[in-house]
Protein backbone atom coordinates (compact mmCIF):
# COMPACT_ATOMS: atom_id res chain seq x y z
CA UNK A 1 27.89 -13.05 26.88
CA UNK A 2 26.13 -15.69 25.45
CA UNK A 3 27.47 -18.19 26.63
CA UNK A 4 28.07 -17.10 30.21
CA UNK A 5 24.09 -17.07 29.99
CA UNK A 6 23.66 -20.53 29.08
CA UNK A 7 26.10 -21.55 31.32
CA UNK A 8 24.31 -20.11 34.26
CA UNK A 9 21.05 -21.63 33.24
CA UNK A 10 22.39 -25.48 32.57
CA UNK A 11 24.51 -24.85 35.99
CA UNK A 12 20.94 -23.58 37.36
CA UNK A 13 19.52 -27.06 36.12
CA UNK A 14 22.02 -29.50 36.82
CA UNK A 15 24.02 -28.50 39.82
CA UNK A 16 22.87 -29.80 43.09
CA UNK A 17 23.09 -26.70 45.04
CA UNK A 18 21.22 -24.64 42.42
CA UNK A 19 18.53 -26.82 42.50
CA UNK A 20 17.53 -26.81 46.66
CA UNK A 21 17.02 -23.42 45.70
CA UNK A 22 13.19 -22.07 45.39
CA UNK A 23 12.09 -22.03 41.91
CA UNK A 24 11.29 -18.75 42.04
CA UNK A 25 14.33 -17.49 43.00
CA UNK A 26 15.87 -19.57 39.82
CA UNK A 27 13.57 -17.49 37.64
CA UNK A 28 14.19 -13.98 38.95
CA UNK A 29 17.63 -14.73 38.45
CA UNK A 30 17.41 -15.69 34.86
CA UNK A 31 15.27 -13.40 34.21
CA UNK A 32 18.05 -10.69 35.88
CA UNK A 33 20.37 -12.49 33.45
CA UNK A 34 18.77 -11.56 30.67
CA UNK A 35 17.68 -8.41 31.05
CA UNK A 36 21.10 -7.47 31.81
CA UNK A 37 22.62 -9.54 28.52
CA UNK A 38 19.59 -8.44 26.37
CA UNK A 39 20.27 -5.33 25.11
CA UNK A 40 23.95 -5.83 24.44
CA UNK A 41 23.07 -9.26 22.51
CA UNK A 42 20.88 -7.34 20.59
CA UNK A 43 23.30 -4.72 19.70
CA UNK A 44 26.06 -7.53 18.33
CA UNK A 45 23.19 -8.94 16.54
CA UNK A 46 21.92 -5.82 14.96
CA UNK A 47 25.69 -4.68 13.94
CA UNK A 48 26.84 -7.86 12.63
CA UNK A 49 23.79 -7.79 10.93
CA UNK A 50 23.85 -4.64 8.92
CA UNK A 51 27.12 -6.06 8.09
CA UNK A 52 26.54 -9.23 6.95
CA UNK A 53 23.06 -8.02 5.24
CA UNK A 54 25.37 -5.59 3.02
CA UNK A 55 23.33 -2.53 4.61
CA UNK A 56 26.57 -0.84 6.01
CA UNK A 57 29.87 -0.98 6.07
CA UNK A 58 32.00 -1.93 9.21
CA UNK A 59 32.70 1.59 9.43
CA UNK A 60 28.73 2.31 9.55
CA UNK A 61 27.75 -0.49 11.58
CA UNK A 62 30.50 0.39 14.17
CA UNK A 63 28.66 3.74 14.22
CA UNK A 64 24.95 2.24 14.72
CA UNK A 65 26.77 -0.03 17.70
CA UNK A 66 27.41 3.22 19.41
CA UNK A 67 24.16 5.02 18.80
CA UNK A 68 22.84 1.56 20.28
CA UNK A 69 24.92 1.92 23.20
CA UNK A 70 24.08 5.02 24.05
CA UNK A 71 20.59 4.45 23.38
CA UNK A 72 20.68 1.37 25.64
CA UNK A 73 22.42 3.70 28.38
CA UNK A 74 20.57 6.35 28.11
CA UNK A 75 17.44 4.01 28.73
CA UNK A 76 19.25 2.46 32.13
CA UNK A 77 20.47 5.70 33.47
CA UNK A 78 24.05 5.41 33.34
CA UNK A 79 24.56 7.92 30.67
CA UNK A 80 27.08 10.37 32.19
């Protein structure tokens, strides 16, 4: 997800028909980018870290992942 984000924003940069584009357009589209790849960044982030930081087990940080998802789609709306 990452990377998909960085590779819209150097092809944003560097490619010529990205940049006859408005500026502002540019930024409302990163910014789109990553409010849409935010949360779920944050969520690897936050499990590997409980993981790596010896807090939890896989087990248990597989468990906070969820609560995070559901959290983060609960915020958005999508919860069904």
């Amino acid at each position: 997800m990452v990377s998909s984000f960085l590779m819209v924003s150097a092809g944003g940069i560097f490619s010529r028909t990205w940049s006859k584009r408005p500026r502002s357009l540019l930024a409302r589209l990163r910014l789109a980018a990553i409010r849409h790849l935010g949360p779920m960044v944050f969520l690897i982030i936050v499990v590997i870290g409980f993981m790596r930081g010896g807090i939890a087990s896989p087990y248990e940080a597989a468990a906070v992942g969820v609560f995070g998802a559901l959290i983060v789609s609960a915020l958005r709306g999508s919860l069904t």
